[in-house]
Protein backbone atom coordinates (compact mmCIF):
# COMPACT_ATOMS: atom_id res chain seq x y z
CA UNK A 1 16.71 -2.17 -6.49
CA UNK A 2 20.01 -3.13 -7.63
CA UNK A 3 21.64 -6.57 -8.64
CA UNK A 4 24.44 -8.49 -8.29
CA UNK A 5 27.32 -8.69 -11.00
CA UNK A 6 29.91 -10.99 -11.13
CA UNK A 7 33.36 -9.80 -12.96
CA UNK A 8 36.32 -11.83 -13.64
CA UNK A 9 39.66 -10.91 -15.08
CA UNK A 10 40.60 -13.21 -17.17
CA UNK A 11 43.72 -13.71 -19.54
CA UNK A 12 43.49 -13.19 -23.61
CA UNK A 13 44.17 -16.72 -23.88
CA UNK A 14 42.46 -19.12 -25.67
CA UNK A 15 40.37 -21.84 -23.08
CA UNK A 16 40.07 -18.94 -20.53
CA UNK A 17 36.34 -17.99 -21.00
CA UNK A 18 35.31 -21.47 -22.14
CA UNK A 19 36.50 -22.60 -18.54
CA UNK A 20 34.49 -20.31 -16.92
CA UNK A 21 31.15 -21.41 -18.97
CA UNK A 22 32.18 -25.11 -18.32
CA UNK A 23 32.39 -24.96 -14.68
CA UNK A 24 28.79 -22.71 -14.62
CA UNK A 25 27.36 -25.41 -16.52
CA UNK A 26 28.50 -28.74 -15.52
CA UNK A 27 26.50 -27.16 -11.94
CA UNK A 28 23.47 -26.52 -13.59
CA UNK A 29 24.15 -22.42 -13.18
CA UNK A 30 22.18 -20.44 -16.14
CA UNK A 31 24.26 -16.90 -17.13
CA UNK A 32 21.23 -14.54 -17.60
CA UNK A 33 23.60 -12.14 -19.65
CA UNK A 34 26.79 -11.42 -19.97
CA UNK A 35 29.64 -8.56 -21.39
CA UNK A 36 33.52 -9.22 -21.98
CA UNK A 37 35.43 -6.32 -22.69
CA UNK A 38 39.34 -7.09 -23.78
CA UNK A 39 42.44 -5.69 -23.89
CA UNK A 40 45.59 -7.09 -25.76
CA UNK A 41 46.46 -9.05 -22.65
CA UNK A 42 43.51 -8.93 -20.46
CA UNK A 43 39.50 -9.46 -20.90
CA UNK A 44 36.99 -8.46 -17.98
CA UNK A 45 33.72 -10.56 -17.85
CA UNK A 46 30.60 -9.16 -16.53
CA UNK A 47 28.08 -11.99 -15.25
CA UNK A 48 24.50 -11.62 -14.21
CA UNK A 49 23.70 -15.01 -12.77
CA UNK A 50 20.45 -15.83 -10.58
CA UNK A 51 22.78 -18.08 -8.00
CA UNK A 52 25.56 -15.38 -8.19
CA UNK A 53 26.88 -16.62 -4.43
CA UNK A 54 27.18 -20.47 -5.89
CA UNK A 55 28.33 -19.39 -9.24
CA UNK A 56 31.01 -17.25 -7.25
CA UNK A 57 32.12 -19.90 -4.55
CA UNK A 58 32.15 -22.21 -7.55
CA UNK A 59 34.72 -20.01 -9.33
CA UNK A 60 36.91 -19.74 -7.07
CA UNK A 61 37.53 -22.42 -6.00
CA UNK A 62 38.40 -23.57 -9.69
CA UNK A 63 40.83 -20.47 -8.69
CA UNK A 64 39.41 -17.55 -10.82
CA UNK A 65 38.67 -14.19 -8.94
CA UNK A 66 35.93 -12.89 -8.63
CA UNK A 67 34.35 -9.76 -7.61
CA UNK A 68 30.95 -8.46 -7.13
CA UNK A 69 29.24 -5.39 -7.58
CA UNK A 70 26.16 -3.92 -7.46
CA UNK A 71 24.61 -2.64 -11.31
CA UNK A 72 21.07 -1.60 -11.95
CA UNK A 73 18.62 -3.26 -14.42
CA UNK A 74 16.32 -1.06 -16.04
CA UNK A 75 13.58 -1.05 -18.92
CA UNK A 76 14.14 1.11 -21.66
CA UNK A 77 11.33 2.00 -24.68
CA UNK A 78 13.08 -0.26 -28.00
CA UNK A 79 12.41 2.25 -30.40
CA UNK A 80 14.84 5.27 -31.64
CA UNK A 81 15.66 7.58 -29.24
CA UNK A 82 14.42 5.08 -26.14
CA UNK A 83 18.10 5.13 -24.48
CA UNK A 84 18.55 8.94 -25.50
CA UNK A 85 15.59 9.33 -22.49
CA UNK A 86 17.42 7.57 -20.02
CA UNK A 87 20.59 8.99 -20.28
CA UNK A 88 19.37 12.74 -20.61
CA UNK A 89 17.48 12.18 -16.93
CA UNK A 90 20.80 10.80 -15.95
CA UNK A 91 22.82 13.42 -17.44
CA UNK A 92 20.38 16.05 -15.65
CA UNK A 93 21.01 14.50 -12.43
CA UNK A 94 24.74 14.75 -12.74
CA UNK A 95 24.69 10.71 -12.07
CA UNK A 96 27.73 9.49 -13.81
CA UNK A 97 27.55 5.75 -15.53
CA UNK A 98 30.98 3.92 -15.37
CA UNK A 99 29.63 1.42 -18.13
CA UNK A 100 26.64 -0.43 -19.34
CA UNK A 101 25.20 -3.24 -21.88
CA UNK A 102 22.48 -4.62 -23.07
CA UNK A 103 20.56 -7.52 -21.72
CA UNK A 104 19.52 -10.69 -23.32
CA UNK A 105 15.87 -10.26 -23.86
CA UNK A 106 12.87 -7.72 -24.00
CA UNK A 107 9.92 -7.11 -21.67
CA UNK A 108 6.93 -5.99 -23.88
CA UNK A 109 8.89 -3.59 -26.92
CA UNK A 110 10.81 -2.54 -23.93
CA UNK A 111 14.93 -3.13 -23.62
CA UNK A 112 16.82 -4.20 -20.84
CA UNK A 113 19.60 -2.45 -19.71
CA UNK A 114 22.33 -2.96 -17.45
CA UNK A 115 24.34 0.27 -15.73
CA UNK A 116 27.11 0.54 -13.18
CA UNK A 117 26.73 3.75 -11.50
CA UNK A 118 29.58 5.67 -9.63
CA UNK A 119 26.26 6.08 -6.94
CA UNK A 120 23.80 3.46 -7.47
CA UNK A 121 21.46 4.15 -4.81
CA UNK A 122 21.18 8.03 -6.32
CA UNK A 123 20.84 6.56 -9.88
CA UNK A 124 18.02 4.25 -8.66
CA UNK A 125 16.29 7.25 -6.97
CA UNK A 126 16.54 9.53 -9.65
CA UNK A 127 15.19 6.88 -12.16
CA UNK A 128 12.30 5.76 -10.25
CA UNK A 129 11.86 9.71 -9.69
CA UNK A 130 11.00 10.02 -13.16
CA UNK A 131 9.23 6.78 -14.03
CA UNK A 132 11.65 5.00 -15.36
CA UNK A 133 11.51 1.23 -14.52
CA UNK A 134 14.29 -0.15 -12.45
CA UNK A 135 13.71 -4.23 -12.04
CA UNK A 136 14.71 -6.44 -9.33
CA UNK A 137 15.74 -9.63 -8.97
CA UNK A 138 12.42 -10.98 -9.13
CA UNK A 139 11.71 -9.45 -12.27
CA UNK A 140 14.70 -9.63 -13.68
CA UNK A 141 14.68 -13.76 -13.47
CA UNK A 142 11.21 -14.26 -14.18
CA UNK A 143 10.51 -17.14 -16.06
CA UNK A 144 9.02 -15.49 -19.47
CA UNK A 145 5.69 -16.88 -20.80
CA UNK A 146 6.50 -20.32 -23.39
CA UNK A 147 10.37 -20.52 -21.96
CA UNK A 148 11.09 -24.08 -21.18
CA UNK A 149 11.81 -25.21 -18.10
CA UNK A 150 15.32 -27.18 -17.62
């Protein structure tokens, strides 16, 4: 079960990232979560967005690029020592994680987490493989109990 992510480069410049949340939201597209990682010069911005192929036709054309990738959502105990588990059964496994971040909000005293995996098919496997909970997109945009509807 793996997602789509959307990731832009984007100029340090001021306006740059507001553009990209003002063209997202003038078309009614929600970011789930997000993570922008900079450089002196250059940010990268991570997107996890429900309508990813809109959001991503939509960008474009407003002449940002765009690429996708595929990242894996799992659950992760919130307590100390919760992400320690994860990574030791991915450390075990030799599965290498290029980067990860948190998500926006928590399933029942349980974390989300996003990964990008060198493999993510193995990384899936090996998770499941020891009981750790890897969400799909159904999960993942779930409307949550009391959230209000737009």
């Amino acid at each position: 079960m793996k997602i789509k992510q959307l990731s832009l480069f984007l100029e340090n410049k001021p306006g740059h990232l507001s553009a990209i949340c003002q063209t997202l939201a003038r078309a009614g597209i929600n970011i789930v979560t997000l993570s922008l990682a900079d450089t002196q010069q250059f940010g990268i911005l991570r997107l996890i967005i429900q309508d990813w192929e809109r959001a991503k036709e939509l960008l474009e054309a407003k002449g940002f690029v765009v690429n996708i990738t595929e990242v894996v959502a799992t659950e992760v105990d919130d307590r100390p020592g919760g992400l320690s588990d994860v990574l030791k059964v991915l450390e075990q496994a030799r599965t290498n994680i290029e980067y990860m971040y948190a998500f926006t909000f928590r399933r029942n005293n349980r974390a989300v987490l996003i990964f990008r995996f060198d493999d993510p098919d193995a990384a899936v496997n090996v998770l499941q493989a020891k009981g750790i909970n890897v969400l799909g997109d159904v999960e993942l945009f779930e409307e949550k109990p009391g959230a209000k509807k737009r």
